[in-house]
PDB file of N, CA and C in Angstrom:
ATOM      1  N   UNK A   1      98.716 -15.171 -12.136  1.00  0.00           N
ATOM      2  CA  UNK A   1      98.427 -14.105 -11.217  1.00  0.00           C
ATOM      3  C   UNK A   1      97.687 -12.961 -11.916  1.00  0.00           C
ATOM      4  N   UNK A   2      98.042 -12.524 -12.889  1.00  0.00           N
ATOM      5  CA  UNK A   2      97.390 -11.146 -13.839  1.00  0.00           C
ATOM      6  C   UNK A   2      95.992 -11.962 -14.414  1.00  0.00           C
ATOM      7  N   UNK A   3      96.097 -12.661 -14.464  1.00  0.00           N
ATOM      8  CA  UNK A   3      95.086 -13.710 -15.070  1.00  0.00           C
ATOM      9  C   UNK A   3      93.580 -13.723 -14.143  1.00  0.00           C
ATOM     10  N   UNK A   4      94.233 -14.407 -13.254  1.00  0.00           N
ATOM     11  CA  UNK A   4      93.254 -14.653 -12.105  1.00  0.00           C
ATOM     12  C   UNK A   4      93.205 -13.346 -11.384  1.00  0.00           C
ATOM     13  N   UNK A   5      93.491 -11.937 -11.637  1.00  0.00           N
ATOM     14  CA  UNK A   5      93.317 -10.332 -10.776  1.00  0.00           C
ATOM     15  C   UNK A   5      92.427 -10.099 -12.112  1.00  0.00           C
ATOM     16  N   UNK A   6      92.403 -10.117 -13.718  1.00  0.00           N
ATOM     17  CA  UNK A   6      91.948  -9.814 -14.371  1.00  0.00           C
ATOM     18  C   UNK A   6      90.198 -10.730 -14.349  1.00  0.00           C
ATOM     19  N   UNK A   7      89.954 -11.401 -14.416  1.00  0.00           N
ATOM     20  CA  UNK A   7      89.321 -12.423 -14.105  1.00  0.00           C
ATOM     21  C   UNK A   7      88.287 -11.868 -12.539  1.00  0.00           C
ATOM     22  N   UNK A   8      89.054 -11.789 -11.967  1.00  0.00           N
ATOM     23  CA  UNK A   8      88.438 -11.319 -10.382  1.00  0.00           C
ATOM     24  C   UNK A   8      87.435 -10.118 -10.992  1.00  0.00           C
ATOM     25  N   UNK A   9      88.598  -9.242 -11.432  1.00  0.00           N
ATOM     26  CA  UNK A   9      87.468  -7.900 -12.087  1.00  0.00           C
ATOM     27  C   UNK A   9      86.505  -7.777 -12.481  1.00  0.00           C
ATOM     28  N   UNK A  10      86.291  -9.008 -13.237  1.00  0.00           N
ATOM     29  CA  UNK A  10      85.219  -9.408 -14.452  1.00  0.00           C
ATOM     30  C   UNK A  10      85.114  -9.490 -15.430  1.00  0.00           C
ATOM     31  N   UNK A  11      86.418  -9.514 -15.817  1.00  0.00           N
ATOM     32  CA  UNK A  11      86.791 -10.254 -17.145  1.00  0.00           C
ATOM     33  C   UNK A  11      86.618 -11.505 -17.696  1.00  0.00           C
ATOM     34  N   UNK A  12      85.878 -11.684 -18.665  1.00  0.00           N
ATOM     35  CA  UNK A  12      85.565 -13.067 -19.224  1.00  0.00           C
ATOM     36  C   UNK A  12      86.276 -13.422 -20.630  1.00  0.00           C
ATOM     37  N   UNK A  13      86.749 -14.687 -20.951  1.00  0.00           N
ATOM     38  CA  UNK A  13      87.198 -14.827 -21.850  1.00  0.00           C
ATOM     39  C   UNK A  13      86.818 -14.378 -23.347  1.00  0.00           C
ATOM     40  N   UNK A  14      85.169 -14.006 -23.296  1.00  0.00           N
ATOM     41  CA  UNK A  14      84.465 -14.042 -24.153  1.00  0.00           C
ATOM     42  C   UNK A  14      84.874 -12.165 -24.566  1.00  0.00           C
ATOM     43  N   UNK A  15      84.992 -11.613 -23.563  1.00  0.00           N
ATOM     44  CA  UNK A  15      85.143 -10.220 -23.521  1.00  0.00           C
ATOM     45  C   UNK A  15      86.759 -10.315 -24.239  1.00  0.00           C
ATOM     46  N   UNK A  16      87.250 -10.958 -23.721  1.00  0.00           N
ATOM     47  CA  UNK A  16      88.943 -10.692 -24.626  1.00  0.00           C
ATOM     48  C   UNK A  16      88.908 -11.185 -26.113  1.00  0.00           C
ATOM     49  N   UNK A  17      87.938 -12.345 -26.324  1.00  0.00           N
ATOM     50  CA  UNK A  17      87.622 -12.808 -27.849  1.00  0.00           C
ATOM     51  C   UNK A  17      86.840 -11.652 -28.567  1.00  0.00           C
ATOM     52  N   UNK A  18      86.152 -11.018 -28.046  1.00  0.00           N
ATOM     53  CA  UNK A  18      85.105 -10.043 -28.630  1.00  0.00           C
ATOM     54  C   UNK A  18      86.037  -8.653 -29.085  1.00  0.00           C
ATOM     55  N   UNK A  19      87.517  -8.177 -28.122  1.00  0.00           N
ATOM     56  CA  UNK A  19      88.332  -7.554 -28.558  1.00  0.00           C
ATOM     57  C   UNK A  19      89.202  -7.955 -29.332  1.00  0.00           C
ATOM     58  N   UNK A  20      89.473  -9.027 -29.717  1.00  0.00           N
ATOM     59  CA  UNK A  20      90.133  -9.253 -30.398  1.00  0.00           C
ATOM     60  C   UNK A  20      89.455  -9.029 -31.898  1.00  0.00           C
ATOM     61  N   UNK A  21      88.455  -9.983 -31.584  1.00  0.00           N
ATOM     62  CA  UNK A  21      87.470  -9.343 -33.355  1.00  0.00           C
ATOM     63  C   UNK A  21      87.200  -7.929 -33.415  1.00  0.00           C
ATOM     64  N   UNK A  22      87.455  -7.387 -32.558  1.00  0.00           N
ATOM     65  CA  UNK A  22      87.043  -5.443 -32.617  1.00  0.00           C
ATOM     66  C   UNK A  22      88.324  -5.105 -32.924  1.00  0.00           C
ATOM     67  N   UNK A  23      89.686  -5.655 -32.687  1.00  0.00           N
ATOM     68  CA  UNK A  23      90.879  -4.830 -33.032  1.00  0.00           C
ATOM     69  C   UNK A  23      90.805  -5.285 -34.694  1.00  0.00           C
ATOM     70  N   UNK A  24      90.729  -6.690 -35.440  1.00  0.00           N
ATOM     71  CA  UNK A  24      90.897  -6.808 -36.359  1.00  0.00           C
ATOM     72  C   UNK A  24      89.541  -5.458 -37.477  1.00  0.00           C
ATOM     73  N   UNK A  25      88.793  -5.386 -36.987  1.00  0.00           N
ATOM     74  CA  UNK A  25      87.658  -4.689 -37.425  1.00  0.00           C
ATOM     75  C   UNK A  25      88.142  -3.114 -37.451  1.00  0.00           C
ATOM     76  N   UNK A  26      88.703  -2.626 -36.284  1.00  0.00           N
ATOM     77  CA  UNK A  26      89.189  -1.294 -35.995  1.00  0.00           C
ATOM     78  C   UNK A  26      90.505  -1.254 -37.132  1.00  0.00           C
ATOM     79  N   UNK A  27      91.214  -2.136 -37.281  1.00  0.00           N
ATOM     80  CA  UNK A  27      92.521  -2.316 -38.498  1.00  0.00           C
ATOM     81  C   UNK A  27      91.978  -1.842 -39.808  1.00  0.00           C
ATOM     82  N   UNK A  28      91.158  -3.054 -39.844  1.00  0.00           N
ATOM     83  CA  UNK A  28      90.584  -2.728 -41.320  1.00  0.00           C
ATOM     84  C   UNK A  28      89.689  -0.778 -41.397  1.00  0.00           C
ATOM     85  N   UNK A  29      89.306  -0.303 -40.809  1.00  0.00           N
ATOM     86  CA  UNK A  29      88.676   0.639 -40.204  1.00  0.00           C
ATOM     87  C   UNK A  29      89.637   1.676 -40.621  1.00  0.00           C
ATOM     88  N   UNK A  30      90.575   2.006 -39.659  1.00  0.00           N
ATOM     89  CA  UNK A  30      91.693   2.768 -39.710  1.00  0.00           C
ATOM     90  C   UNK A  30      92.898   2.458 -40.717  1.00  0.00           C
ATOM     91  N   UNK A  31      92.570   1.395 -41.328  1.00  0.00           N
ATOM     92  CA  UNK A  31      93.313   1.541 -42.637  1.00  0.00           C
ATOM     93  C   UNK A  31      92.700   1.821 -43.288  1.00  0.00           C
ATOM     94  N   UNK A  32      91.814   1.845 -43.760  1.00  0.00           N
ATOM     95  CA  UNK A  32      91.101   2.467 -44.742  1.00  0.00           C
ATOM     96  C   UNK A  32      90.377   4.053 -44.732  1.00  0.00           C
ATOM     97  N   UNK A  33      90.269   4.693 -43.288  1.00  0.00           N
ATOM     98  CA  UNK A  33      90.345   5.938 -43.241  1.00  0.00           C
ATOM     99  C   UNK A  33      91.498   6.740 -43.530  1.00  0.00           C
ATOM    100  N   UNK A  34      93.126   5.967 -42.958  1.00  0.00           N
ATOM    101  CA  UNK A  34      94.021   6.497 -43.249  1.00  0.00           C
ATOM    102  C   UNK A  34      94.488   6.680 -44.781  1.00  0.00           C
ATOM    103  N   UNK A  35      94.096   5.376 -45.161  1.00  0.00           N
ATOM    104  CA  UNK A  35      94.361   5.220 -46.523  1.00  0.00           C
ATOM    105  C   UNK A  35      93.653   6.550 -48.025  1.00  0.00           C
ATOM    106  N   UNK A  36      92.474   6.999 -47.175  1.00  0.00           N
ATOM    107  CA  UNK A  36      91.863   7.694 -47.986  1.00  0.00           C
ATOM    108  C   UNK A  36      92.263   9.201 -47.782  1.00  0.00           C
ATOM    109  N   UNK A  37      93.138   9.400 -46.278  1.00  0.00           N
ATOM    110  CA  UNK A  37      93.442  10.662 -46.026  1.00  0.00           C
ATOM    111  C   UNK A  37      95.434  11.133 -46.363  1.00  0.00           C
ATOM    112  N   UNK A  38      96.256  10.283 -45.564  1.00  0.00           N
ATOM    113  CA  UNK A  38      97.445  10.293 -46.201  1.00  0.00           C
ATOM    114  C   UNK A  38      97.564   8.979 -47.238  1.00  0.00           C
ATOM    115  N   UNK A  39      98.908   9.270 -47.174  1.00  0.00           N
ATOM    116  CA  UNK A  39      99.908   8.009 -47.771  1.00  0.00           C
ATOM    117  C   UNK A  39      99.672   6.601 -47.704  1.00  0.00           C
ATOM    118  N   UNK A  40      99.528   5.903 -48.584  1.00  0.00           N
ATOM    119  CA  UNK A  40      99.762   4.343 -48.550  1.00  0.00           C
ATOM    120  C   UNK A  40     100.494   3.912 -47.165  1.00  0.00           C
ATOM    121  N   UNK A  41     102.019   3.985 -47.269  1.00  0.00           N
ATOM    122  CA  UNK A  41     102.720   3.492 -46.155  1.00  0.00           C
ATOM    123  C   UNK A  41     102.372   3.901 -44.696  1.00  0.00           C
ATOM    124  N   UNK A  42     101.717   4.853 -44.601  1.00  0.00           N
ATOM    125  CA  UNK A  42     101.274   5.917 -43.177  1.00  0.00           C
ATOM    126  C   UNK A  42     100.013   4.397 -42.810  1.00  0.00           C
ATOM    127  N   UNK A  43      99.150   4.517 -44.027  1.00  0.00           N
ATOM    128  CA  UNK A  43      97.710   3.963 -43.998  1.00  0.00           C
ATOM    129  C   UNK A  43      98.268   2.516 -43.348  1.00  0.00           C
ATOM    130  N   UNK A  44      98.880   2.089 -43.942  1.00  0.00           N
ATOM    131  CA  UNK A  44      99.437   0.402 -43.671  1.00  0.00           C
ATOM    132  C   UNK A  44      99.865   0.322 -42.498  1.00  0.00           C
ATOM    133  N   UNK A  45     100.924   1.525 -41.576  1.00  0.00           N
ATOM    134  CA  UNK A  45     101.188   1.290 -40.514  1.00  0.00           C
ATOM    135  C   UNK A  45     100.270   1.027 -39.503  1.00  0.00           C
ATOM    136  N   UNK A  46      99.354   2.472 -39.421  1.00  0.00           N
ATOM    137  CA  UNK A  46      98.162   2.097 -38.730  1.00  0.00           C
ATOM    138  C   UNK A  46      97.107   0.875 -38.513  1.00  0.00           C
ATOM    139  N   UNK A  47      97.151   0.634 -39.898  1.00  0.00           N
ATOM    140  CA  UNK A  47      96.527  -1.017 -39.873  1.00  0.00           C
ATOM    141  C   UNK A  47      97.251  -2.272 -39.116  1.00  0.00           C
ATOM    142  N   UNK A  48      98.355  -1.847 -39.535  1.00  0.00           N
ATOM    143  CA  UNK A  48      99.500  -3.188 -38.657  1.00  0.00           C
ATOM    144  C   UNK A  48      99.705  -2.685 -37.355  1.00  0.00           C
ATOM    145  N   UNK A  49      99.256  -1.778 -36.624  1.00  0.00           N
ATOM    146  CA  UNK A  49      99.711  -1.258 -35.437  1.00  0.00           C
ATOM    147  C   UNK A  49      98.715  -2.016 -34.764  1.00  0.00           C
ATOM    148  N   UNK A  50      97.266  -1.046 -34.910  1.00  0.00           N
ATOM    149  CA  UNK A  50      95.894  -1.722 -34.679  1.00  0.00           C
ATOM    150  C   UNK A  50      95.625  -3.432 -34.606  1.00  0.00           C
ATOM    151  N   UNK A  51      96.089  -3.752 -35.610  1.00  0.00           N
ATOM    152  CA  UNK A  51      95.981  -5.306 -36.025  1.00  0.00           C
ATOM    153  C   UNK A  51      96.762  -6.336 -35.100  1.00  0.00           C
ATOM    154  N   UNK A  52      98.052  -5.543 -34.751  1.00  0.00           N
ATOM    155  CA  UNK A  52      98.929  -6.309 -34.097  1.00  0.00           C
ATOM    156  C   UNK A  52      98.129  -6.669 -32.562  1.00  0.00           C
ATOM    157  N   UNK A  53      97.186  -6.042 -32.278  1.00  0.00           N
ATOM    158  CA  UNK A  53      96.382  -6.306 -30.650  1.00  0.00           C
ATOM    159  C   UNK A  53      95.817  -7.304 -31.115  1.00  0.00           C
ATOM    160  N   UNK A  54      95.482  -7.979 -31.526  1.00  0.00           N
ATOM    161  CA  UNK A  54      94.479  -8.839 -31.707  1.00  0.00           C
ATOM    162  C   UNK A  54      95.175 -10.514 -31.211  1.00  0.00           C
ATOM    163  N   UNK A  55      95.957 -10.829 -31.736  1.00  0.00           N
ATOM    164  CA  UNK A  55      97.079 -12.112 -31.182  1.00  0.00           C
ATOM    165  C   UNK A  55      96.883 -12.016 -29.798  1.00  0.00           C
ATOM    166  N   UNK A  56      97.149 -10.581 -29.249  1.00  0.00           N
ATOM    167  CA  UNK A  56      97.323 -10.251 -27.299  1.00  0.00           C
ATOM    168  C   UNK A  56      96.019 -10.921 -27.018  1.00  0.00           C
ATOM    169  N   UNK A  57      95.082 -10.021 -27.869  1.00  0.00           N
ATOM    170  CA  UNK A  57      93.697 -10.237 -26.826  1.00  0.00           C
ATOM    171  C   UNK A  57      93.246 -11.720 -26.972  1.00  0.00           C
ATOM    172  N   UNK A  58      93.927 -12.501 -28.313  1.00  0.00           N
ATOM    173  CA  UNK A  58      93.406 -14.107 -28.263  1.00  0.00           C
ATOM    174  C   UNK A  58      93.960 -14.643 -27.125  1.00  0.00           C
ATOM    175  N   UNK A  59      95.174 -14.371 -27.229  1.00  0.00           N
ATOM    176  CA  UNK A  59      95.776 -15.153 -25.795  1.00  0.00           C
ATOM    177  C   UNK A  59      95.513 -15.279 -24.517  1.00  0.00           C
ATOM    178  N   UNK A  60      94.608 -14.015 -24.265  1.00  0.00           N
ATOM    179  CA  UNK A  60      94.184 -13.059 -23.248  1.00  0.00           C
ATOM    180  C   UNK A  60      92.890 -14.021 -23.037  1.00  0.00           C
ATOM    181  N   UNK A  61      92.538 -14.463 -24.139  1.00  0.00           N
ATOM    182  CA  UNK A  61      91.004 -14.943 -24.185  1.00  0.00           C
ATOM    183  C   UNK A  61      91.407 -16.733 -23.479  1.00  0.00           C
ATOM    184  N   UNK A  62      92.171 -17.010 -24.274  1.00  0.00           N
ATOM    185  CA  UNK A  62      92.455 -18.072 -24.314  1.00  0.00           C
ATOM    186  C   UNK A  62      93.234 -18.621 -22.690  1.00  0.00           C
ATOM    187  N   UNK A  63      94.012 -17.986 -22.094  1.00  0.00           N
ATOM    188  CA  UNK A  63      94.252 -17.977 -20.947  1.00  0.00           C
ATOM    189  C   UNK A  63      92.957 -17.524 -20.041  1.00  0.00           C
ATOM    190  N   UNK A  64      92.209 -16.713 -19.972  1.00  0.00           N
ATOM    191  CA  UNK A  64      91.451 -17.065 -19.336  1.00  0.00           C
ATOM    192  C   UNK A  64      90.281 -17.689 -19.406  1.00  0.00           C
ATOM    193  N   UNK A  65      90.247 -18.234 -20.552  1.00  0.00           N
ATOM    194  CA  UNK A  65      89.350 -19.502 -20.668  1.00  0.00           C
ATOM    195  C   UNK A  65      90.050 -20.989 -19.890  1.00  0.00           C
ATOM    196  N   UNK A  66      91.036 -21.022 -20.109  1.00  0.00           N
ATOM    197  CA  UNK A  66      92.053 -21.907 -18.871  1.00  0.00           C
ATOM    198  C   UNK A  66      91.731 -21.867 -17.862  1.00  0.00           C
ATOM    199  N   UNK A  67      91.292 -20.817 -17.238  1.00  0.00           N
ATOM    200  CA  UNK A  67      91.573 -20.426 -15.757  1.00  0.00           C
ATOM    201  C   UNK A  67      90.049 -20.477 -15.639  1.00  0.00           C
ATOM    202  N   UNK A  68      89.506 -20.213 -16.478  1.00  0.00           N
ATOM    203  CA  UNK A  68      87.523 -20.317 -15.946  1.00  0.00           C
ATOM    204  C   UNK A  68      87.190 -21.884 -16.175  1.00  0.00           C
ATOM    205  N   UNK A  69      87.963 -22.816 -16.837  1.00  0.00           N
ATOM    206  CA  UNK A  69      87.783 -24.006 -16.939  1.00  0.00           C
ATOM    207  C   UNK A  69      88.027 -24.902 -15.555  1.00  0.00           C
ATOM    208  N   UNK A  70      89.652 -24.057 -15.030  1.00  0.00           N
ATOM    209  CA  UNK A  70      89.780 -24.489 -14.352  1.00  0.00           C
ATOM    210  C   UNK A  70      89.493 -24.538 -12.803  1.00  0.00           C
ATOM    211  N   UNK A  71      88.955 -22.885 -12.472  1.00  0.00           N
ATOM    212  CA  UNK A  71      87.571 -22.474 -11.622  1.00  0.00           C
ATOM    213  C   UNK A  71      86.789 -22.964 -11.300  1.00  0.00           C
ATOM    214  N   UNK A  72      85.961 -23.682 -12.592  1.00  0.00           N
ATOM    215  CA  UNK A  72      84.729 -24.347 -12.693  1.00  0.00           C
ATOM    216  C   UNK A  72      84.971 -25.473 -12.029  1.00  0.00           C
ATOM    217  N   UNK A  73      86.093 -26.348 -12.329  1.00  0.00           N
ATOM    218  CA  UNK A  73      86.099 -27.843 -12.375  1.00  0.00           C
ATOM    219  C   UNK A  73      87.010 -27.830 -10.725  1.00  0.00           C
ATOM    220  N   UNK A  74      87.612 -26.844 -10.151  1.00  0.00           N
ATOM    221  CA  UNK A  74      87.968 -26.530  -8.813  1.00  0.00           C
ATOM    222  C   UNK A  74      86.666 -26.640  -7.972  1.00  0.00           C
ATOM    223  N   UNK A  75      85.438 -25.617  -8.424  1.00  0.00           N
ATOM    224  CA  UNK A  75      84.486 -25.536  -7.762  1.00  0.00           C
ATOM    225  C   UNK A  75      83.695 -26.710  -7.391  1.00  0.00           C
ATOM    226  N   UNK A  76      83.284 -27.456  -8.534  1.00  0.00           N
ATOM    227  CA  UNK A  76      82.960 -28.667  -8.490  1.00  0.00           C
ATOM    228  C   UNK A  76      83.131 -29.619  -7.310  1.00  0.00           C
ATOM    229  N   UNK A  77      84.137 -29.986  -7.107  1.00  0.00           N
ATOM    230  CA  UNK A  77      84.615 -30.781  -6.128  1.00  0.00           C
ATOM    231  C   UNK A  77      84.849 -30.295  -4.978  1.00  0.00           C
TER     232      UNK A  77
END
């Protein structure tokens, strides 16, 4: 259901894969700004905070690549 409302919007799988490589990119990013401004442990959180989106948005990708597969091959017939 969130899938196929997300999808309706215009969401493409390719758009949730493309965030996902932007959260890992934004990690490395913001750890290393943090890193240069506070603390080690501060710097690391931010990186693992940031970083941790990235799993969501594969899944995100990956489910609706399911659902556009299965769109397609609905339409078909």
């Amino acid at each position: 259901m969130i899938v196929k409302k997300l999808h309706d919007a215009g969401l493409q799988s390719e758009h949730a894969y493309a965030a996902a490589f932007g959260s890992i990119g934004l990690s490395l990013v913001s750890w290393l700004a943090s890193n240069k401004q506070e603390n080690l442990e501060r710097a690391d959180r931010w990186g693992i905070f940031v970083g941790e989106w990235a799993p969501t948005f594969f899944a995100l990708g990956l489910a609706l690549a399911n659902y556009e597969r299965s769109d397609v091959a609905a339409a078909d017939h």
